[in-house]
C-alpha atoms as a PDB file:
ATOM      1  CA  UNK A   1     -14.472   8.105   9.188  1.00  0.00           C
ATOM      2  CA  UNK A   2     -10.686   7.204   9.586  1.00  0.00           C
ATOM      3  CA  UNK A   3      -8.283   6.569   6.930  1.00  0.00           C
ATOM      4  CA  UNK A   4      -6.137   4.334   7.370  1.00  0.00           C
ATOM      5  CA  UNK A   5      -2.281   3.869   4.968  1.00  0.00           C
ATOM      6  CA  UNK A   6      -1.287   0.432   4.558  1.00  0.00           C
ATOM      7  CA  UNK A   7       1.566  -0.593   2.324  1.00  0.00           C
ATOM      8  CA  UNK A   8       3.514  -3.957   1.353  1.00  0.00           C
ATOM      9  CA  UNK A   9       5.552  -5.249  -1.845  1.00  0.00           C
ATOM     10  CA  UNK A  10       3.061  -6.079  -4.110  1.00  0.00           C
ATOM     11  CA  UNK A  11      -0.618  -4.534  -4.153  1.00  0.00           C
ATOM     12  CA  UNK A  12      -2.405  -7.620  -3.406  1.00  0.00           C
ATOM     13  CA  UNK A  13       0.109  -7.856   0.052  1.00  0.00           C
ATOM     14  CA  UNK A  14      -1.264  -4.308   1.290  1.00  0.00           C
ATOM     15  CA  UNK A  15      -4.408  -4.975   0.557  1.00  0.00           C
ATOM     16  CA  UNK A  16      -4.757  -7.999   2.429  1.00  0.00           C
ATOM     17  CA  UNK A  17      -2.739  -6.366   5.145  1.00  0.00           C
ATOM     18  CA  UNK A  18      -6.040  -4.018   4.895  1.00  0.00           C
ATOM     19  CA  UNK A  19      -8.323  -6.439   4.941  1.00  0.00           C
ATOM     20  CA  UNK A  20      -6.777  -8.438   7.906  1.00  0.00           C
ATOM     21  CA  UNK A  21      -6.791  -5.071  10.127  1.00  0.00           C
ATOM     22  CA  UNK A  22      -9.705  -3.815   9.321  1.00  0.00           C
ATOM     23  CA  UNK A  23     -12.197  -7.105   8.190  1.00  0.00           C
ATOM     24  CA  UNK A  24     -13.668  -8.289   5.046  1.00  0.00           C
ATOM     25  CA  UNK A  25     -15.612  -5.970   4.934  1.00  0.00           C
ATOM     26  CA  UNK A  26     -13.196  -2.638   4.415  1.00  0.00           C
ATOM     27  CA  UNK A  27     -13.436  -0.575   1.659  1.00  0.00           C
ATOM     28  CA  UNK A  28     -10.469   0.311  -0.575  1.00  0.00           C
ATOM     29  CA  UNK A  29     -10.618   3.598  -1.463  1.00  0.00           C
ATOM     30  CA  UNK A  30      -7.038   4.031  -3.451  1.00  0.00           C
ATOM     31  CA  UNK A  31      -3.967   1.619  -4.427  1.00  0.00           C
ATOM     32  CA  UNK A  32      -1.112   3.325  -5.775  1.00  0.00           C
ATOM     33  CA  UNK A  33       2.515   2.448  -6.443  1.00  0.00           C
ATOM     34  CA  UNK A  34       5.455   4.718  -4.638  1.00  0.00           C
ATOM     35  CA  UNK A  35       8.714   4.932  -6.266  1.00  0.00           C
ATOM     36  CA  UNK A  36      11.811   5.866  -4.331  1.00  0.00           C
ATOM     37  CA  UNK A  37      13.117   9.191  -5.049  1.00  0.00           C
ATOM     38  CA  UNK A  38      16.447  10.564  -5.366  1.00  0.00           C
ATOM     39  CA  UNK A  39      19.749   9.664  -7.835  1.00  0.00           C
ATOM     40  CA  UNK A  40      19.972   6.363  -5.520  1.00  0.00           C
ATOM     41  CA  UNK A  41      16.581   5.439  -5.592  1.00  0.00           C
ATOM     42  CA  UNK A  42      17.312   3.372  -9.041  1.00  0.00           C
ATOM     43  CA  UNK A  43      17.944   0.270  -7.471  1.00  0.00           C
ATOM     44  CA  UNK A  44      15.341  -0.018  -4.521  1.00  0.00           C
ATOM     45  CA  UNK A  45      11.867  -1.324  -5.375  1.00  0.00           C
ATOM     46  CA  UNK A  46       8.521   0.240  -5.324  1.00  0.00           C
ATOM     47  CA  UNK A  47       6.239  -0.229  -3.114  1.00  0.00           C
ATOM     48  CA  UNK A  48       2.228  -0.312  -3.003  1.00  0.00           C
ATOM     49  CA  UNK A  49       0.247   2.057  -0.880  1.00  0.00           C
ATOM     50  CA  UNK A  50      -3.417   1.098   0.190  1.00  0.00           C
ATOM     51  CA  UNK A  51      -6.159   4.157   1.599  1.00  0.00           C
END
């Protein structure tokens, strides 16, 4: 089995972006959000990740 990383603003965005790849039919194994590190990182948006 391959696992795939797919990632977009918002966590319904990556998961379609999942979906659209791989078919209706994928299975979502994890959603989680990723923050940007570092002092500078306080203005930049997380994003969601999709397995």
């Amino acid at each position: 089995m391959t696992i795939n990383k797919y990632s977009g603003k918002t966590k319904e965005e990556a998961i379609d972006a999942a979906k659209q790849d791989l078919g209706p039919a994928a299975v979502i194994m994890n959603v989680r959000e990723v923050r940007p590190g570092g002092i500078f990182g306080i203005f930049k948006k997380s994003t969601f990740e999709v397995t």
